[in-house]
PDB file of N, CA and C in Angstrom:
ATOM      1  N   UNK A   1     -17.730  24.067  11.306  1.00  0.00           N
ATOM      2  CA  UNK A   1     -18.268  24.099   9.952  1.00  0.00           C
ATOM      3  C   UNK A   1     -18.408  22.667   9.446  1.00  0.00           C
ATOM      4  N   UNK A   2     -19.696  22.608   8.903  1.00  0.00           N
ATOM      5  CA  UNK A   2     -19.871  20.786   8.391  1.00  0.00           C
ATOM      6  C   UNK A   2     -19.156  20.542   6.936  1.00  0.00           C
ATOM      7  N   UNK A   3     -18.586  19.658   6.685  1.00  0.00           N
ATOM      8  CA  UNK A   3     -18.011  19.638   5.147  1.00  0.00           C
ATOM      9  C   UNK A   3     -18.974  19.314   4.436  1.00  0.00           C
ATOM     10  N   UNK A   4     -19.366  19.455   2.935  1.00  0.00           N
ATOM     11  CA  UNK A   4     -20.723  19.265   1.785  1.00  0.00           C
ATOM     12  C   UNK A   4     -20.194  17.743   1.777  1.00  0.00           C
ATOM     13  N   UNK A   5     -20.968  16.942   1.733  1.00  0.00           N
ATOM     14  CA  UNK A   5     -21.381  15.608   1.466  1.00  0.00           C
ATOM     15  C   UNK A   5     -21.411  15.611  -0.011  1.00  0.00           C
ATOM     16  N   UNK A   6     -20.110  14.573  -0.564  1.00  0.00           N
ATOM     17  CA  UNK A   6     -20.063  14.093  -1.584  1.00  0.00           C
ATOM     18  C   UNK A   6     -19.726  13.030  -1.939  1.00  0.00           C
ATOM     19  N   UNK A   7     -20.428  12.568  -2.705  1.00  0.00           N
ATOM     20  CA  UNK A   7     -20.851  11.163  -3.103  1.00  0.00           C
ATOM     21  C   UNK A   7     -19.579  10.301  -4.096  1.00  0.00           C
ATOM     22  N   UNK A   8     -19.168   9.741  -3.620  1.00  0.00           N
ATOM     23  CA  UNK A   8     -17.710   9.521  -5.292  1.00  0.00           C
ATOM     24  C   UNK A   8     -18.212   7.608  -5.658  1.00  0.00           C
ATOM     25  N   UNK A   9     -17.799   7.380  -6.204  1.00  0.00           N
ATOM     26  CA  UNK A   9     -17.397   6.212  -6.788  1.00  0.00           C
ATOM     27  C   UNK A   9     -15.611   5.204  -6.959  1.00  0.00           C
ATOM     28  N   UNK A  10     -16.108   4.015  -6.641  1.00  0.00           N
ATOM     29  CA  UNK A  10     -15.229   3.374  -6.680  1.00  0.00           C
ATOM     30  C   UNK A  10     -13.829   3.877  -7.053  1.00  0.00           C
ATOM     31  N   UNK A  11     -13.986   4.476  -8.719  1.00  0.00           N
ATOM     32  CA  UNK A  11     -13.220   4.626  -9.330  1.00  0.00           C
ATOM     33  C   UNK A  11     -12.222   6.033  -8.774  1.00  0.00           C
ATOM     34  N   UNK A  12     -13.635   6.794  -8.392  1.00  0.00           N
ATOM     35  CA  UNK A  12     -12.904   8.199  -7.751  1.00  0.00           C
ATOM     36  C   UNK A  12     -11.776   8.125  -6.569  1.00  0.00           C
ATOM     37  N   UNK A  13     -12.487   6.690  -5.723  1.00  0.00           N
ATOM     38  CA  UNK A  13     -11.303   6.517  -4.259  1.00  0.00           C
ATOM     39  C   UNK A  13     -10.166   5.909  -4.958  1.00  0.00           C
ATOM     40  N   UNK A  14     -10.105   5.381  -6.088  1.00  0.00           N
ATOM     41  CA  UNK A  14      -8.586   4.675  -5.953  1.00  0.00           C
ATOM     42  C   UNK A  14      -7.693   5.855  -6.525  1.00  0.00           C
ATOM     43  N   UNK A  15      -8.656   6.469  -7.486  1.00  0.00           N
ATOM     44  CA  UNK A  15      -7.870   7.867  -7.654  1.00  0.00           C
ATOM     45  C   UNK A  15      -7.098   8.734  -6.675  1.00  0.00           C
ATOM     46  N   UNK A  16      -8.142   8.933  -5.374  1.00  0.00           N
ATOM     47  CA  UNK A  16      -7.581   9.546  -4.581  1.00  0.00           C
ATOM     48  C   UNK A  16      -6.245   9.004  -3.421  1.00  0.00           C
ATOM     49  N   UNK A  17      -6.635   7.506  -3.625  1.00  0.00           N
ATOM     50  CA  UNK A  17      -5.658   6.640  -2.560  1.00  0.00           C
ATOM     51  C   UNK A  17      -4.764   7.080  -3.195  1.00  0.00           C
ATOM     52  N   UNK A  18      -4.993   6.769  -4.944  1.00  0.00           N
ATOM     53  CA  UNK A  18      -3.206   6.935  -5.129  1.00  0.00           C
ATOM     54  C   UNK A  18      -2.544   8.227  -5.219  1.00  0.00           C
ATOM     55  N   UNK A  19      -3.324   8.800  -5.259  1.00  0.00           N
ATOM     56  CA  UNK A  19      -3.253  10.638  -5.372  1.00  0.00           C
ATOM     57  C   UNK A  19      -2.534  11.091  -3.775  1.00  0.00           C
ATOM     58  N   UNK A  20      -2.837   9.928  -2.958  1.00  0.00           N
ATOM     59  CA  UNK A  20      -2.266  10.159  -1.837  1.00  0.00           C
ATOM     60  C   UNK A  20      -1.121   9.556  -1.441  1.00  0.00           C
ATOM     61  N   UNK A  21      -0.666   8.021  -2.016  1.00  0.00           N
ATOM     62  CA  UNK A  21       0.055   7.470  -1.774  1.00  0.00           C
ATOM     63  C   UNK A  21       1.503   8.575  -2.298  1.00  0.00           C
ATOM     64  N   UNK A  22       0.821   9.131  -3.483  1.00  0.00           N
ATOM     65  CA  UNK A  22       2.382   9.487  -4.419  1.00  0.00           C
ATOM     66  C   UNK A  22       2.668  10.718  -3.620  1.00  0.00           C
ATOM     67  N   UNK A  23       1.482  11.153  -2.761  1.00  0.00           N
ATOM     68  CA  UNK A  23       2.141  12.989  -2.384  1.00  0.00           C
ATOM     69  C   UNK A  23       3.116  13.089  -1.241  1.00  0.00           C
ATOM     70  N   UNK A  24       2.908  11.553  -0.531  1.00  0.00           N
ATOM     71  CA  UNK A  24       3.877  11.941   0.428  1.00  0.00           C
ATOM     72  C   UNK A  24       3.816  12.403   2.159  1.00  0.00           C
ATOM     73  N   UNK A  25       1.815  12.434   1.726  1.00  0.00           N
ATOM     74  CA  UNK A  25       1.650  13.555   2.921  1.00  0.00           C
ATOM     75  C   UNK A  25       1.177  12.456   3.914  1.00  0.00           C
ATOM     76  N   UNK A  26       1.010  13.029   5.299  1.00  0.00           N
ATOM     77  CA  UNK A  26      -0.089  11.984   6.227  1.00  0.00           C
ATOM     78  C   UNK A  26      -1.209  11.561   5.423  1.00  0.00           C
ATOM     79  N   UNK A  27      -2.019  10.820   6.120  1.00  0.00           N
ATOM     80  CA  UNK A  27      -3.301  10.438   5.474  1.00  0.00           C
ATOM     81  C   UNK A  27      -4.242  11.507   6.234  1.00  0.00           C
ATOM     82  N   UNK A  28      -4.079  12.123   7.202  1.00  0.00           N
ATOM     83  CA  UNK A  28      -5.152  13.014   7.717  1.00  0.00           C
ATOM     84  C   UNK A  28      -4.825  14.250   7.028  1.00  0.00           C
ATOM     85  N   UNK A  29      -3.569  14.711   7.025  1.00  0.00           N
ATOM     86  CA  UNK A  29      -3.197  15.656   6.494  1.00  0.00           C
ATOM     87  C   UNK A  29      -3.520  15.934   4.734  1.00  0.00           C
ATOM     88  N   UNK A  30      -3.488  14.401   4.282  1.00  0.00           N
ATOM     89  CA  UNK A  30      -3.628  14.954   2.761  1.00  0.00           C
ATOM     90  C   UNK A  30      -5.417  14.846   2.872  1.00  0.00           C
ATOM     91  N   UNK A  31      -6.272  14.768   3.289  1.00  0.00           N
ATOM     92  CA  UNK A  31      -7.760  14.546   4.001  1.00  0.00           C
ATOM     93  C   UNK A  31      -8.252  16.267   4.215  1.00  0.00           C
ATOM     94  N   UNK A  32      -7.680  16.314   4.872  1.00  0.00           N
ATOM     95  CA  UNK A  32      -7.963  17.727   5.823  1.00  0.00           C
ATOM     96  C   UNK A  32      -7.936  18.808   4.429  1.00  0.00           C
ATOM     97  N   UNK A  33      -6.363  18.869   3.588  1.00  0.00           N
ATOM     98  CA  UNK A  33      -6.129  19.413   2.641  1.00  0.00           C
ATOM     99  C   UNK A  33      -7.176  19.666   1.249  1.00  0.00           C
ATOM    100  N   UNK A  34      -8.362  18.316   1.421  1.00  0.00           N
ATOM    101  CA  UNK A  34      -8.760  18.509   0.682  1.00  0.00           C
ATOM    102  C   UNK A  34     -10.414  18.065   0.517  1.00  0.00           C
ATOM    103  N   UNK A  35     -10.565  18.606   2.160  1.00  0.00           N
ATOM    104  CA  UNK A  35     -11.782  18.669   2.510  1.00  0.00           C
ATOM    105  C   UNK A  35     -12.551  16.893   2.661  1.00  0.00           C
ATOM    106  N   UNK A  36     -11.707  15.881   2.620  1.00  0.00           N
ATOM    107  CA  UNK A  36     -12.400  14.617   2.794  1.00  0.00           C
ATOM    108  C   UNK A  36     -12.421  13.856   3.827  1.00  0.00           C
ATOM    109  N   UNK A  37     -13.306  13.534   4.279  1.00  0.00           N
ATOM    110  CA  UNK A  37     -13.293  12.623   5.405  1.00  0.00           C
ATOM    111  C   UNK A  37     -12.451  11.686   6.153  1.00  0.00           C
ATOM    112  N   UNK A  38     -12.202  11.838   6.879  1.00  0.00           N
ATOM    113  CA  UNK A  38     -10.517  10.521   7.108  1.00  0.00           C
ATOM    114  C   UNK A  38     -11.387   9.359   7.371  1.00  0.00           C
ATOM    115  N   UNK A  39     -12.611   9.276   8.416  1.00  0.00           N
ATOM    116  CA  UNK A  39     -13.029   7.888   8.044  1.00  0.00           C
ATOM    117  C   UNK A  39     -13.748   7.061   6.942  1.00  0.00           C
ATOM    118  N   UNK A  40     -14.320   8.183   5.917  1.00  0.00           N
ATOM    119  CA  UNK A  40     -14.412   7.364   4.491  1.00  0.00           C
ATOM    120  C   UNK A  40     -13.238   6.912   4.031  1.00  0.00           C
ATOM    121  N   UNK A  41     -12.113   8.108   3.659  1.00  0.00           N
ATOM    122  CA  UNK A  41     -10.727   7.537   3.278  1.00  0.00           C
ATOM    123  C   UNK A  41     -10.303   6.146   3.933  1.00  0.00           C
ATOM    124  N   UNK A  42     -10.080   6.045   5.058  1.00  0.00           N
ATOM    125  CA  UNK A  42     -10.053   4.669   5.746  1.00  0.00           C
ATOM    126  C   UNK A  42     -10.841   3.856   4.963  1.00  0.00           C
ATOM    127  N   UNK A  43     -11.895   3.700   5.445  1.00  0.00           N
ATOM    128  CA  UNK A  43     -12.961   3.330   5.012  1.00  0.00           C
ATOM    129  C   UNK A  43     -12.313   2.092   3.365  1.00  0.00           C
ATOM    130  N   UNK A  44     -12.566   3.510   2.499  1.00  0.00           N
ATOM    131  CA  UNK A  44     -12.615   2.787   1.167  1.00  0.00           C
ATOM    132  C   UNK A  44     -11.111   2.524   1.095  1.00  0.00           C
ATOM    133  N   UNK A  45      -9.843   2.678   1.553  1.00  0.00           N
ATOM    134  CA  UNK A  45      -8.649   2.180   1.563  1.00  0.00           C
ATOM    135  C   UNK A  45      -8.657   0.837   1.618  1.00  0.00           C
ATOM    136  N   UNK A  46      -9.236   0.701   2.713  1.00  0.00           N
ATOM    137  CA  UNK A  46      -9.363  -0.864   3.258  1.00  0.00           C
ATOM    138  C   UNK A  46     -10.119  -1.887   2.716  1.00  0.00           C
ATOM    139  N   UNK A  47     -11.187  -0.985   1.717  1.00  0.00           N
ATOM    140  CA  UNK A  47     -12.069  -1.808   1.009  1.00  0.00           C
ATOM    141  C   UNK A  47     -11.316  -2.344  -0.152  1.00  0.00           C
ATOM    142  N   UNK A  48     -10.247  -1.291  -1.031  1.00  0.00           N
ATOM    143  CA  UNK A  48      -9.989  -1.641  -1.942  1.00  0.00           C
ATOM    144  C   UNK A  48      -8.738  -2.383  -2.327  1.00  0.00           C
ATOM    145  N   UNK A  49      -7.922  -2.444  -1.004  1.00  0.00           N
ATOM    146  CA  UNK A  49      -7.185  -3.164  -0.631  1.00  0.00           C
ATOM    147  C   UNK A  49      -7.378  -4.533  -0.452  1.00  0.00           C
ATOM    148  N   UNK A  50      -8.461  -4.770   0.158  1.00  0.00           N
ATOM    149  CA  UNK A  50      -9.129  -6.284   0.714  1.00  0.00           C
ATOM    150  C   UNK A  50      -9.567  -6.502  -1.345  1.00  0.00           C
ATOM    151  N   UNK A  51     -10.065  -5.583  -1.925  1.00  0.00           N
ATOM    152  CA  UNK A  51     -11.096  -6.356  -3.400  1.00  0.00           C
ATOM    153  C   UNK A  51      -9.074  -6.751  -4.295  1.00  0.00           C
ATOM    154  N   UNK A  52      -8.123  -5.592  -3.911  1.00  0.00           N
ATOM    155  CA  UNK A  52      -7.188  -6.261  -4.732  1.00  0.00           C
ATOM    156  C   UNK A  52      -6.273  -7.352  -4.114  1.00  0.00           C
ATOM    157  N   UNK A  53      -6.281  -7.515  -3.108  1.00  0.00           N
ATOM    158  CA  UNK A  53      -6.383  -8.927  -2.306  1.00  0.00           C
ATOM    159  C   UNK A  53      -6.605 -10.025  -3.444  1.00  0.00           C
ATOM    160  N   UNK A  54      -8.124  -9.693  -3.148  1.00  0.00           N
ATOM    161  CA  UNK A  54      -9.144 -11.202  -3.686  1.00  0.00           C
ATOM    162  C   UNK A  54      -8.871 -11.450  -5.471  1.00  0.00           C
ATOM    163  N   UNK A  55      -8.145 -10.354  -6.190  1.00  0.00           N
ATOM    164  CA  UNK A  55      -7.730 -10.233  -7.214  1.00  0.00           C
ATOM    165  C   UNK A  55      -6.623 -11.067  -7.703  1.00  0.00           C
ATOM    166  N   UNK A  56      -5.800 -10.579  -6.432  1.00  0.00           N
ATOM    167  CA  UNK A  56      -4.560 -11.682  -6.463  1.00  0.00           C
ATOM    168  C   UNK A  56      -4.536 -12.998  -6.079  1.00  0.00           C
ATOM    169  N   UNK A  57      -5.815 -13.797  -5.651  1.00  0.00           N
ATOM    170  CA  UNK A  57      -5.580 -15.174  -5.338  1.00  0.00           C
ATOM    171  C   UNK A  57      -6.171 -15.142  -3.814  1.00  0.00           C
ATOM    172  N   UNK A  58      -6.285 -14.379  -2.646  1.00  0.00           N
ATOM    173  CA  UNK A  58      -6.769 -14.092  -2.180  1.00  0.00           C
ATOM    174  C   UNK A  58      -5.853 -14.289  -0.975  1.00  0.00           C
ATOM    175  N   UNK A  59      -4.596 -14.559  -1.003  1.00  0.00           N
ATOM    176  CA  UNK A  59      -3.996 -14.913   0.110  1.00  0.00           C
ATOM    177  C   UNK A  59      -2.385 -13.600   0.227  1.00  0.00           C
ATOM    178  N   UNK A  60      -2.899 -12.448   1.341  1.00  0.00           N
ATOM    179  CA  UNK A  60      -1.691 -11.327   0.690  1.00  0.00           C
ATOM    180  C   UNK A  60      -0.111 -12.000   1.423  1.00  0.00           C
ATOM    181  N   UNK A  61      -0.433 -12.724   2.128  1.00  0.00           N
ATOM    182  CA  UNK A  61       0.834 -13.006   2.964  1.00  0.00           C
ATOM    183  C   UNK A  61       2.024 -14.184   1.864  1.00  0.00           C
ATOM    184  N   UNK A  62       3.106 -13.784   2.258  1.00  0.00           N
ATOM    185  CA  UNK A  62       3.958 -14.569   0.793  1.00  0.00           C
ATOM    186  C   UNK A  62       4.925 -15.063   2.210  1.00  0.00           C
ATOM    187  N   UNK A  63       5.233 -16.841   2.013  1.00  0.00           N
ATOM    188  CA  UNK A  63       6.326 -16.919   2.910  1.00  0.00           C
ATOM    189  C   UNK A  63       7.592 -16.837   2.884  1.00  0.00           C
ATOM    190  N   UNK A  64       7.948 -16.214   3.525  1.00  0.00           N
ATOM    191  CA  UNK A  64       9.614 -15.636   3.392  1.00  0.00           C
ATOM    192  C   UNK A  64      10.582 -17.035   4.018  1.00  0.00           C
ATOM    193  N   UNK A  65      10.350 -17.957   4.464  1.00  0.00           N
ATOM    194  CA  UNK A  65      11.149 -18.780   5.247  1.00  0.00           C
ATOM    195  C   UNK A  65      12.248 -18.123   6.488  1.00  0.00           C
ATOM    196  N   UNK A  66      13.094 -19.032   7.119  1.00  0.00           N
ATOM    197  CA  UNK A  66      13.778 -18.110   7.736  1.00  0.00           C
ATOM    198  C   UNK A  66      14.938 -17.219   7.841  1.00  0.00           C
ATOM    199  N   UNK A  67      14.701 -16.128   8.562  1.00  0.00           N
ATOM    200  CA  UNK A  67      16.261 -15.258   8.133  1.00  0.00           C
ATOM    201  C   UNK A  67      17.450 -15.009   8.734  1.00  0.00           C
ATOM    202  N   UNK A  68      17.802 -14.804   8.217  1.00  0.00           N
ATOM    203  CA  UNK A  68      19.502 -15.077   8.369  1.00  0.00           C
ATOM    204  C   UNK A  68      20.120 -13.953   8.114  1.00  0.00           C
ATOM    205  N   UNK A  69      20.862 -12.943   9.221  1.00  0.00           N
ATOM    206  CA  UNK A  69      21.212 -11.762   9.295  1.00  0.00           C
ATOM    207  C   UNK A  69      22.792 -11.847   8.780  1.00  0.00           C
ATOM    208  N   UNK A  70      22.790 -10.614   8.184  1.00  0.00           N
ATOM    209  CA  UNK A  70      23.978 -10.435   7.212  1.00  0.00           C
ATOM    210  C   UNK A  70      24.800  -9.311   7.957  1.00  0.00           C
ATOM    211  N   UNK A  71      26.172  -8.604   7.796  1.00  0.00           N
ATOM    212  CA  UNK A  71      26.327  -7.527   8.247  1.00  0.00           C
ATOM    213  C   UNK A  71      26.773  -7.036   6.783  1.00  0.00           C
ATOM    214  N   UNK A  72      26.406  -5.647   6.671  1.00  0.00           N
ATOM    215  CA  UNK A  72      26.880  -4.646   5.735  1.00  0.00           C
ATOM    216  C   UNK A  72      25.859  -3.913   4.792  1.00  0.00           C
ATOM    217  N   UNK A  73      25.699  -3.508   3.865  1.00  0.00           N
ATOM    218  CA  UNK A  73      25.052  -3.276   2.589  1.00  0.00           C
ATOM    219  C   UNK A  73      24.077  -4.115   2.146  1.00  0.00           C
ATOM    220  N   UNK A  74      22.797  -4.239   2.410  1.00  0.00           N
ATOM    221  CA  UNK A  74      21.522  -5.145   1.542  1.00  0.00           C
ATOM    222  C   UNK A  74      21.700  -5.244  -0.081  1.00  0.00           C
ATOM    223  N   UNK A  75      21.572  -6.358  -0.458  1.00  0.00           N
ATOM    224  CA  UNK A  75      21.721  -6.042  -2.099  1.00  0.00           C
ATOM    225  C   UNK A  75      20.577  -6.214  -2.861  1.00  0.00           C
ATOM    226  N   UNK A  76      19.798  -5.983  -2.205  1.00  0.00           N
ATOM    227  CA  UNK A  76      17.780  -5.877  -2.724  1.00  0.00           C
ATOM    228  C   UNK A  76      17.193  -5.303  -1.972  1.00  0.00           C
ATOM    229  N   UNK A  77      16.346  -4.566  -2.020  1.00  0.00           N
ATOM    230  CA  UNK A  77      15.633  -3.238  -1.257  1.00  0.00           C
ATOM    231  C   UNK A  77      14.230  -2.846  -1.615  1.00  0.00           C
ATOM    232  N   UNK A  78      13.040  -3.677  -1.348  1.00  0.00           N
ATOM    233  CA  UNK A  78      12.028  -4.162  -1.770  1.00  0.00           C
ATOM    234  C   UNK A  78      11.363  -2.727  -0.963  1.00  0.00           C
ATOM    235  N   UNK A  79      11.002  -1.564  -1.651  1.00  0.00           N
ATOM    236  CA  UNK A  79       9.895  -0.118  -0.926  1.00  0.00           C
ATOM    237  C   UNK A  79       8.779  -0.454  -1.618  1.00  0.00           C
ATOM    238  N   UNK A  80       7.320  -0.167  -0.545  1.00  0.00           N
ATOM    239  CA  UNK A  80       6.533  -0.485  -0.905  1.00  0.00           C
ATOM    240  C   UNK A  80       5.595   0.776  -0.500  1.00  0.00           C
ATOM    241  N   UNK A  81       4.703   1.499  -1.501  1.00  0.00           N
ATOM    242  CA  UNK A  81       4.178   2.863  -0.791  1.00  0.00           C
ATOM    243  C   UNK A  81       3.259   3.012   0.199  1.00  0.00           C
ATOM    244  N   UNK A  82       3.091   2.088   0.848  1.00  0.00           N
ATOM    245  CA  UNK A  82       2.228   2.060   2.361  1.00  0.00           C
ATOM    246  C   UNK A  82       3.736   2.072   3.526  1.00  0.00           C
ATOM    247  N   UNK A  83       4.951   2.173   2.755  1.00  0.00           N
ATOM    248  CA  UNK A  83       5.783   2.654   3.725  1.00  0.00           C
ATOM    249  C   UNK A  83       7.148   1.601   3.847  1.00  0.00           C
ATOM    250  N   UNK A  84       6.566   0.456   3.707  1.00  0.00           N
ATOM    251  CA  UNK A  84       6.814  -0.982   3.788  1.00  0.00           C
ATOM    252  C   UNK A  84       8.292  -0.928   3.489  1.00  0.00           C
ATOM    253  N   UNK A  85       9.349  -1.461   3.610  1.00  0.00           N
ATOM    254  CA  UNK A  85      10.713  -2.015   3.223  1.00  0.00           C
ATOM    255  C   UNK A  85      11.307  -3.247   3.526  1.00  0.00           C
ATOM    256  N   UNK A  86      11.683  -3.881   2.404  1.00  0.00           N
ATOM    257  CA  UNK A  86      12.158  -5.064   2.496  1.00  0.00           C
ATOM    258  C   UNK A  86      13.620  -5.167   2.040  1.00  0.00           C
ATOM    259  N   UNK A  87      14.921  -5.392   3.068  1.00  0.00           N
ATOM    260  CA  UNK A  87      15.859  -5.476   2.691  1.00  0.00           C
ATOM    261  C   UNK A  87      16.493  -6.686   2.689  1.00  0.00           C
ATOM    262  N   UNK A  88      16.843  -6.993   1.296  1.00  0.00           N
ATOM    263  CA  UNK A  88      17.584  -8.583   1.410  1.00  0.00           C
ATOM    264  C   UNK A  88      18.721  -8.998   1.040  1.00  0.00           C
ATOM    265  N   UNK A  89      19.878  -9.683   1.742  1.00  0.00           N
ATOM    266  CA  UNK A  89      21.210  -9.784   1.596  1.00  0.00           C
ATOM    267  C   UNK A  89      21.906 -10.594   0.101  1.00  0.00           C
ATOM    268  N   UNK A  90      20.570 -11.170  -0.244  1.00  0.00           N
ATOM    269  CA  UNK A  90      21.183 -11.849  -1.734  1.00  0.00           C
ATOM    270  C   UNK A  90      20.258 -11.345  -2.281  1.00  0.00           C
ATOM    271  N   UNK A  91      20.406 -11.573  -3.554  1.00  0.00           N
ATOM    272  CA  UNK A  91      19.178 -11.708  -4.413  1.00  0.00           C
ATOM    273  C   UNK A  91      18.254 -12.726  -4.703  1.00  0.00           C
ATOM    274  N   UNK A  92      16.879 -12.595  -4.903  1.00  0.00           N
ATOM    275  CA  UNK A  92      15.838 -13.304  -4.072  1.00  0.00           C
ATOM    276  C   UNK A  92      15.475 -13.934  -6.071  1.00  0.00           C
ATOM    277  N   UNK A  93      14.914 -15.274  -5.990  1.00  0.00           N
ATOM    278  CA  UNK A  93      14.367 -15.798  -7.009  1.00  0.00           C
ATOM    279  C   UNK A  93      13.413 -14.686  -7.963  1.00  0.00           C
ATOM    280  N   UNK A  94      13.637 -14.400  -9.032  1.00  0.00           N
ATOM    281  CA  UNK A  94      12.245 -13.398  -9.800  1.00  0.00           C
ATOM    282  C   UNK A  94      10.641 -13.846  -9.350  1.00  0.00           C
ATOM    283  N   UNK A  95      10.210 -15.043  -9.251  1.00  0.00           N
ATOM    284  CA  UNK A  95       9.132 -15.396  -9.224  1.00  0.00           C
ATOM    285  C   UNK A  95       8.893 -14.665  -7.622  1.00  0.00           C
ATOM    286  N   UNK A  96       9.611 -15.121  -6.523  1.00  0.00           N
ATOM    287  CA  UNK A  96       9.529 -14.387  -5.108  1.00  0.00           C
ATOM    288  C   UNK A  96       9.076 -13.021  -4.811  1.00  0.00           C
ATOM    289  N   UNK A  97       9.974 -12.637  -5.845  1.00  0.00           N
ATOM    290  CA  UNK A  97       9.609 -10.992  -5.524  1.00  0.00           C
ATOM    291  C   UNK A  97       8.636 -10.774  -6.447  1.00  0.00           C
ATOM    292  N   UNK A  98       8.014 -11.288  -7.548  1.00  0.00           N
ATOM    293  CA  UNK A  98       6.828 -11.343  -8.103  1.00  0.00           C
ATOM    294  C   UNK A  98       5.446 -11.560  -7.029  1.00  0.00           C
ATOM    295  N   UNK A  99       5.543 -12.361  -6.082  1.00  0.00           N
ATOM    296  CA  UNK A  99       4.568 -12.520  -5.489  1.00  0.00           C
ATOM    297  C   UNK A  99       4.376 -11.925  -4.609  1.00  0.00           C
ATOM    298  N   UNK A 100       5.442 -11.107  -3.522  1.00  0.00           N
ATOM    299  CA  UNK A 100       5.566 -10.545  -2.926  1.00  0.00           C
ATOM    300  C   UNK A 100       5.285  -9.034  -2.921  1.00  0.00           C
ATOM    301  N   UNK A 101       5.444  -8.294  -4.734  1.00  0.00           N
ATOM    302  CA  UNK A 101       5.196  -7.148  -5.225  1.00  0.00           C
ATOM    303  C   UNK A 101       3.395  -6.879  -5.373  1.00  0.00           C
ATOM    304  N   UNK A 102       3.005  -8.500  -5.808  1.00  0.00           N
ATOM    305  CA  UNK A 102       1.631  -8.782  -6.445  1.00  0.00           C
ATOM    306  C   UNK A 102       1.658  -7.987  -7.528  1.00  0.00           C
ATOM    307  N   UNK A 103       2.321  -8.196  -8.359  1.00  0.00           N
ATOM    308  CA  UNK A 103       2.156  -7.936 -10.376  1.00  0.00           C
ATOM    309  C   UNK A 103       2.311  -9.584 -10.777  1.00  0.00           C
TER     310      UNK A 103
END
């Protein structure tokens, strides 16, 4: 069966990225669920990722310097909803994790 071809807008994919980020589900799985394409989804993920990139200055990588392994309990715990975790043994400068969050 072919799925109906529908047309969305900018505004509609970030809706749906985040509509997806918060549910929890696969990305094919929350796709499939709701009749949309996984390679548009790709697609405009990546697009709108790269435009909030260029939003932020244009450079996504933040340097961490080097690390130095701790044993026990992390006392900063940086989750990020593409899955991402950052655990850190001190607490990190405000401005750091500002750039690192991108707010």
């Amino acid at each position: 069966m072919e799925r109906e071809r529908v047309s969305r807008r900018a505004e509609d994919w970030k809706k749906i990225i985040e509509e997806w980020s918060a549910s929890g589900e696969r990305q094919r799985d929350y796709c499939a669920a709701r009749g949309i394409g996984v390679s548009s989804f790709y697609q405009w993920r990546a697009r709108l990722k790269k435009e909030k990139t260029k939003k932020l200055g244009g450079d996504a990588f933040v340097a961490m310097g080097p690390v130095a392994w701790s044993v026990g309990s992390p006392t900063a715990v940086l989750r990020f909803p593409d899955g991402v975790k950052i655990e850190l043994s001190r607490m990190p400068d405000p401005e750091w994790i500002r750039r690192v969050v991108g707010s």
